[in-house]
Protein backbone atom coordinates (compact mmCIF):
# COMPACT_ATOMS: atom_id res chain seq x y z
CA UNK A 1 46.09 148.21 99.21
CA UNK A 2 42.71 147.62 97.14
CA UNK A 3 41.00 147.87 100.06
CA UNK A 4 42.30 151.45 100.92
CA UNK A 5 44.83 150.37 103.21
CA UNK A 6 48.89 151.09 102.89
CA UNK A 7 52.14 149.70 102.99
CA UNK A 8 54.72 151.26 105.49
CA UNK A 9 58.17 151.06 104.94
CA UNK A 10 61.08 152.69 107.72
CA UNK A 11 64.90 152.08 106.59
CA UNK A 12 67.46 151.80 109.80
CA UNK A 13 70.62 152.74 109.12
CA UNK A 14 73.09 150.18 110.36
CA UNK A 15 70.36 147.22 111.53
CA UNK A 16 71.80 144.72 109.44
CA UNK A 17 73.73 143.61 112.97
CA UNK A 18 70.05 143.51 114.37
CA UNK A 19 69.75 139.25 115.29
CA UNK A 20 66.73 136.90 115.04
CA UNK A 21 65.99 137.35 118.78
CA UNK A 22 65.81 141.21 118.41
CA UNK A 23 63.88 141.15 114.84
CA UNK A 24 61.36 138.59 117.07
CA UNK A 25 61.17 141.04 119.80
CA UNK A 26 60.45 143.73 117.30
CA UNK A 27 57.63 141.68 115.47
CA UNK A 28 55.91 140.58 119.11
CA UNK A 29 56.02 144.68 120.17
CA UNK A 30 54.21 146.19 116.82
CA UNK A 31 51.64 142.71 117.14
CA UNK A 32 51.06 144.73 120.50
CA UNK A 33 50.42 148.19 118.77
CA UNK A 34 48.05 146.22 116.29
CA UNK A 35 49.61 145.59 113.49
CA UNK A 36 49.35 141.93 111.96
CA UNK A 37 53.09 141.58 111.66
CA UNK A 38 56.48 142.81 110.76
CA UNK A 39 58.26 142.00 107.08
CA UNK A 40 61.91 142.91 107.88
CA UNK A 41 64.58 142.71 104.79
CA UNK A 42 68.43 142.36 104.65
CA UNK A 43 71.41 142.66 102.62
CA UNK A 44 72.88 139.02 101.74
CA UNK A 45 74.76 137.80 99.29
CA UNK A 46 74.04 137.72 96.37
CA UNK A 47 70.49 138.80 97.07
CA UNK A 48 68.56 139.53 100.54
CA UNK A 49 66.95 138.06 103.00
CA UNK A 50 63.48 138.41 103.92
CA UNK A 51 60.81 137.40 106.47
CA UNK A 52 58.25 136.80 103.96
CA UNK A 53 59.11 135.10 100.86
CA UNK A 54 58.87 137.95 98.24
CA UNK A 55 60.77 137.53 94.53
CA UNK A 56 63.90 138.91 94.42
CA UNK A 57 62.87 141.30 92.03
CA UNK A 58 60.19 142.97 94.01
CA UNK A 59 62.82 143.32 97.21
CA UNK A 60 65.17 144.96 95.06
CA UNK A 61 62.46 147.33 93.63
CA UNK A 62 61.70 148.00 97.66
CA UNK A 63 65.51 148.50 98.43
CA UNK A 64 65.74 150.96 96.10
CA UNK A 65 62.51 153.00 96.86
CA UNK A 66 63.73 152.46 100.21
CA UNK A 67 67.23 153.99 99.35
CA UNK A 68 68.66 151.73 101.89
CA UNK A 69 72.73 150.78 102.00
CA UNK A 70 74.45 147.60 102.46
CA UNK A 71 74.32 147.76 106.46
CA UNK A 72 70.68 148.86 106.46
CA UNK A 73 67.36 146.76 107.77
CA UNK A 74 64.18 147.40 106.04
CA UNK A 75 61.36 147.19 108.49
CA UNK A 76 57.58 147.07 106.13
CA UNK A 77 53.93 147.26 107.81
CA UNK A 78 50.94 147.09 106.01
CA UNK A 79 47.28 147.59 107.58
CA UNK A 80 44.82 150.69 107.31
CA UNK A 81 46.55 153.89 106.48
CA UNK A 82 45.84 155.37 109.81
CA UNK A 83 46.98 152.64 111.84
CA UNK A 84 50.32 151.87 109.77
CA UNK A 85 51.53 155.24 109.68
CA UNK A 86 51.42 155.21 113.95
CA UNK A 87 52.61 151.96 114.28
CA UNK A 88 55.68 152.70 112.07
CA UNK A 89 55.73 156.05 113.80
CA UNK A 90 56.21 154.97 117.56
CA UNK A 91 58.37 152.08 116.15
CA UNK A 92 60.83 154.68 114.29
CA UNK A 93 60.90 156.52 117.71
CA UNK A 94 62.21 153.73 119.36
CA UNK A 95 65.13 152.21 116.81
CA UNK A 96 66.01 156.02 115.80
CA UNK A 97 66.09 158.04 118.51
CA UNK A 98 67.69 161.58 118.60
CA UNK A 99 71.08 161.99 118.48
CA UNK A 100 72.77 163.35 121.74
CA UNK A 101 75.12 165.49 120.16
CA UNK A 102 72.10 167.52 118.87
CA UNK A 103 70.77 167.88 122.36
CA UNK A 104 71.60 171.53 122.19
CA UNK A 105 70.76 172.37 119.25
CA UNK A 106 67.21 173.60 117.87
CA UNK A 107 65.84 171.53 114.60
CA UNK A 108 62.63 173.11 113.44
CA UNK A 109 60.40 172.47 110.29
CA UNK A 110 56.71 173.09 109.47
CA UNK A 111 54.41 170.32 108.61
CA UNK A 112 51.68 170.88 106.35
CA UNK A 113 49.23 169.25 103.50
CA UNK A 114 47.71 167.78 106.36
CA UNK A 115 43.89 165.96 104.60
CA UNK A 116 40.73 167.97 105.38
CA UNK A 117 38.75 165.72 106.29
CA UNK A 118 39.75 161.90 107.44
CA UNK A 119 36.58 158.43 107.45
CA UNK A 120 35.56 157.16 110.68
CA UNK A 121 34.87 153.69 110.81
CA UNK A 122 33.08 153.98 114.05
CA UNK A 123 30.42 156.85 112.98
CA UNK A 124 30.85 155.83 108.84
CA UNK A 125 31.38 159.35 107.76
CA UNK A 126 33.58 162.20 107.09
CA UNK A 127 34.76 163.47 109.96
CA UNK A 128 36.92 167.22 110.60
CA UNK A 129 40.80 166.15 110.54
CA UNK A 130 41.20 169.48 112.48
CA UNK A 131 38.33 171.00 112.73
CA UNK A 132 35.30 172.35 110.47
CA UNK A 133 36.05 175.36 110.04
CA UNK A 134 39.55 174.47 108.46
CA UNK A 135 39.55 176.03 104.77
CA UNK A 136 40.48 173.67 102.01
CA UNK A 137 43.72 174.40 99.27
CA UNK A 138 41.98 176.10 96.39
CA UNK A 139 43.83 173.84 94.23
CA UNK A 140 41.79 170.96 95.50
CA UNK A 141 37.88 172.60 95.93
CA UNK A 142 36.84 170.81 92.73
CA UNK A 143 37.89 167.33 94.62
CA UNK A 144 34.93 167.93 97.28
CA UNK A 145 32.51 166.56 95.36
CA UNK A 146 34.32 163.64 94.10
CA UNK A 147 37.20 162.77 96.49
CA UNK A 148 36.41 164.60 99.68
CA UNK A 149 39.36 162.69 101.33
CA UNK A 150 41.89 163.63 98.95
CA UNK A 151 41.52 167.54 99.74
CA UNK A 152 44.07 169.23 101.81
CA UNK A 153 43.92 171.46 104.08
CA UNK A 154 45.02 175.05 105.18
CA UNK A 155 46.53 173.54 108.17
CA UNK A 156 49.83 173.91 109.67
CA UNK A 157 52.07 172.71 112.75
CA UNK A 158 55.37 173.63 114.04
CA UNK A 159 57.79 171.19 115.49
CA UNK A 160 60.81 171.47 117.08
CA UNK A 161 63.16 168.78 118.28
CA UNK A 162 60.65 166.30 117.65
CA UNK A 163 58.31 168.16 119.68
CA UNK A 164 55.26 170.32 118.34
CA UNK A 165 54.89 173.55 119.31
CA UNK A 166 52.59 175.58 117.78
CA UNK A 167 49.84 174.33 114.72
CA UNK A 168 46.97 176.57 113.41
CA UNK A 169 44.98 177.07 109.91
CA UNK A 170 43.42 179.87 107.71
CA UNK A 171 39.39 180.02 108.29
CA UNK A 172 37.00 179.35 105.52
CA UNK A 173 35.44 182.81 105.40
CA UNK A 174 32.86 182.20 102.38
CA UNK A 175 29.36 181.42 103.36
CA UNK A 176 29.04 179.01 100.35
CA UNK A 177 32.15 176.79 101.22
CA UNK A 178 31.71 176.56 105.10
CA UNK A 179 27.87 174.92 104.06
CA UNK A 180 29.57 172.55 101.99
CA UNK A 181 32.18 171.22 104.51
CA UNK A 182 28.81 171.03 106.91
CA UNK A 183 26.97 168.98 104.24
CA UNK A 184 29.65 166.29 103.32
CA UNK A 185 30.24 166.02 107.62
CA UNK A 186 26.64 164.94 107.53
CA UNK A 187 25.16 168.00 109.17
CA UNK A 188 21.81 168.34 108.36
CA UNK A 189 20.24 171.78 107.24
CA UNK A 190 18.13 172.06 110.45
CA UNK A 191 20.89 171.21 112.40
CA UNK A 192 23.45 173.38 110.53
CA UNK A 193 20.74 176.42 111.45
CA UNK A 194 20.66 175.21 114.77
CA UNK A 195 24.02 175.10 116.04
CA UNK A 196 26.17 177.14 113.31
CA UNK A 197 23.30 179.29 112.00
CA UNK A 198 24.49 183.19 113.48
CA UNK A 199 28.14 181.73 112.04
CA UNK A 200 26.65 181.33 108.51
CA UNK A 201 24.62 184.75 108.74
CA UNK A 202 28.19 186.91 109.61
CA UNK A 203 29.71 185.18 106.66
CA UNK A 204 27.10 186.15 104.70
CA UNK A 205 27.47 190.18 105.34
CA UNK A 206 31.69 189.09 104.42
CA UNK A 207 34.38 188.11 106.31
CA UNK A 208 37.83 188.89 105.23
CA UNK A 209 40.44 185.55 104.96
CA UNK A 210 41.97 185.34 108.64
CA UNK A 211 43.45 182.49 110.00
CA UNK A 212 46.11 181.78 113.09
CA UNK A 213 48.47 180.01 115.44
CA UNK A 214 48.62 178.70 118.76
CA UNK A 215 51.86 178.24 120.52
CA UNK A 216 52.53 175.69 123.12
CA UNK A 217 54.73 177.92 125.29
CA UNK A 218 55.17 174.99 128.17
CA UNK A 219 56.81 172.84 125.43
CA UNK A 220 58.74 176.03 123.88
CA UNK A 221 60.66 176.37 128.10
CA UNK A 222 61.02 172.79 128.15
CA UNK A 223 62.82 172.91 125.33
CA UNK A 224 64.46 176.19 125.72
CA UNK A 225 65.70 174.08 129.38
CA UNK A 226 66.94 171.18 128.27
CA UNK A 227 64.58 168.97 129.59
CA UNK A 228 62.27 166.11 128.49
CA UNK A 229 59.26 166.40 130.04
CA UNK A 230 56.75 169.98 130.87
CA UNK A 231 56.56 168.62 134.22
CA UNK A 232 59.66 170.15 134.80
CA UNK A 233 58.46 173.32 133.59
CA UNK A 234 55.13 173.78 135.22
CA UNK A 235 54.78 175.55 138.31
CA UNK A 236 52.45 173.32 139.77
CA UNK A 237 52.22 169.64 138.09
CA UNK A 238 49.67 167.50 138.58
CA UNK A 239 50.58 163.59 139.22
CA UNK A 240 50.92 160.84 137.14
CA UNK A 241 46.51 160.22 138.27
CA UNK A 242 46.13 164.12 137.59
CA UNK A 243 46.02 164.95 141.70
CA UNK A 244 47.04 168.34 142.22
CA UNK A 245 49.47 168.51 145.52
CA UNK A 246 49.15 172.00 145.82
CA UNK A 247 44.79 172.71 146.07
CA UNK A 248 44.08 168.48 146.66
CA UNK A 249 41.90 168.91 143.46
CA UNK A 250 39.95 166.95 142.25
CA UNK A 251 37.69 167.56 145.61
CA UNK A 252 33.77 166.75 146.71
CA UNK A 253 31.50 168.60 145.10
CA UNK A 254 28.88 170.01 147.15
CA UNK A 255 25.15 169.13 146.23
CA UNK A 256 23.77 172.92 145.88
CA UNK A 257 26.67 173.00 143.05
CA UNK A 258 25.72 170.21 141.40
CA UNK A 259 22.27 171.70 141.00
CA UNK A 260 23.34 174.84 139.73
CA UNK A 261 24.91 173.28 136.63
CA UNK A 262 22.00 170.85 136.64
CA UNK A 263 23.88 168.23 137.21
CA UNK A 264 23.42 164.00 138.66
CA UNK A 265 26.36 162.25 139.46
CA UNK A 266 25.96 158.74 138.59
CA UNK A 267 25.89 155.95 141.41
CA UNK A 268 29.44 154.16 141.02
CA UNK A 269 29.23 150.86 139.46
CA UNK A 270 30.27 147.92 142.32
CA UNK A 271 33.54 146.20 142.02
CA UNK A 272 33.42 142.69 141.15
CA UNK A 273 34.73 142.10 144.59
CA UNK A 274 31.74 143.28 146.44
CA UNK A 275 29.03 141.66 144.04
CA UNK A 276 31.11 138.16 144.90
């Protein structure tokens, strides 16, 4: 945790029955996703049992926060924020997943607070959690120059069934603030001018707030038709290796196309095979 990462806690309802073998099983698949391991806690009398050897004071301090019952199994990750909250994510999928007798029903809610910006380890900056043009909570514009990561965003999604559907944001629309977000991305003034420059000028003459959604209407049928997967919904799906049955796309491109776009295809690399 002093090193910025966080510790992930999922409560299962009923996984006190869950054996050794399965709680093994469980470990080896989120050691797949990435994680380092799995600390899973039980009910037992007169305390609980544990995975890791914890006092019995600091389990019952986690049982609580954890609200969990006598029959429940408390399942704890810990790792970069990021990576925690996913593993714990796809592993809550799997032990929880929807009840059937909601099948036809429709359970919506919006998710929002979503961080403006998030760190990327592989360029070691700020990078867009949406996108840069995402305006911050006014609440937290005094944060930008202390605790860029801690700002929120005017972002939004829509989910249904487990499923989004729709997300969106309101647009910064002050000159000022939109060359802020570009300078704490790393965008340098030249390059700022270069690529966003006519943006910056039309905010300057004023822009009125303005903001919108997107709806996924493939996923809004699917859902609408009972079924799992838009594949079932879409006129014309591609395959599982993106062929298209209908047109045989992808197809050969012919050279006097290539050269239109100013394009070179690179040589294909050989297979191991043929360099043997």
């Amino acid at each position: 945790v002093e090193a910025g990462g966080r510790v992930i806690g999922l409560c299962v309802p009923g996984g006190q029955a869950f054996s050794r073998t399965q709680l093994s099983k469980l470990t080896r698949r989120v050691q797949d996703w990435g994680a380092k391991g799995l600390i899973w806690v039980k009910k037992k009398d007169p305390g609980w049992q544990a995975s890791l050897p914890l006092p019995q004071e600091n389990i019952a301090l986690l049982w609580q926060t954890a609200k969990a019952e006598e029959d429940s199994l408390l399942l704890i990750v810990a790792g970069p924020e990021k990576q925690a909250r996913e593993i714990m994510g796809r592993l809550r999928l799997e032990l929880c997943p929807p009840d059937p007798k909601l099948k036809d029903t429709f359970q919506c809610l919006w998710i929002t607070d979503f961080p403006l910006f998030e760190w990327s380890e592989e360029e070691n900056r700020l990078v867009s959690m949406h996108h840069p043009f995402t305006a911050p909570r006014e609440e937290d514009l005094e944060l930008l120059s202390d605790d860029a990561l801690k700002v929120r965003a005017k972002a939004y999604d829509l989910v249904c069934n487990g499923y989004e559907i729709g997300g969106g944001s309101i647009r910064i629309h002050r000159q000022d603030l939109q060359e802020k977000i570009f300078d704490l991305l790393g965008l340098s003034p030249a390059e700022v001018e270069q690529k966003f420059g006519f943006f910056l000028e039309a905010l300057r003459y004023g822009t009125p707030p303005h903001g919108g959604i997107a709806l996924g209407f493939d996923r809004i049928v699917m859902l609408l038709a009972g079924e799992s997967s838009i594949r079932e919904v879409i006129p014309f799906p591609k395959t599982t290796s993106s062929l298209c049955l209908l047109t045989g796309a992808p197809s050969p491109v012919r050279p006097e196309q290539l050269r239109e776009l100013g394009l070179i295809l690179a040589d294909k690399p050989p297979d191991e095979d043929e360099e043997a």
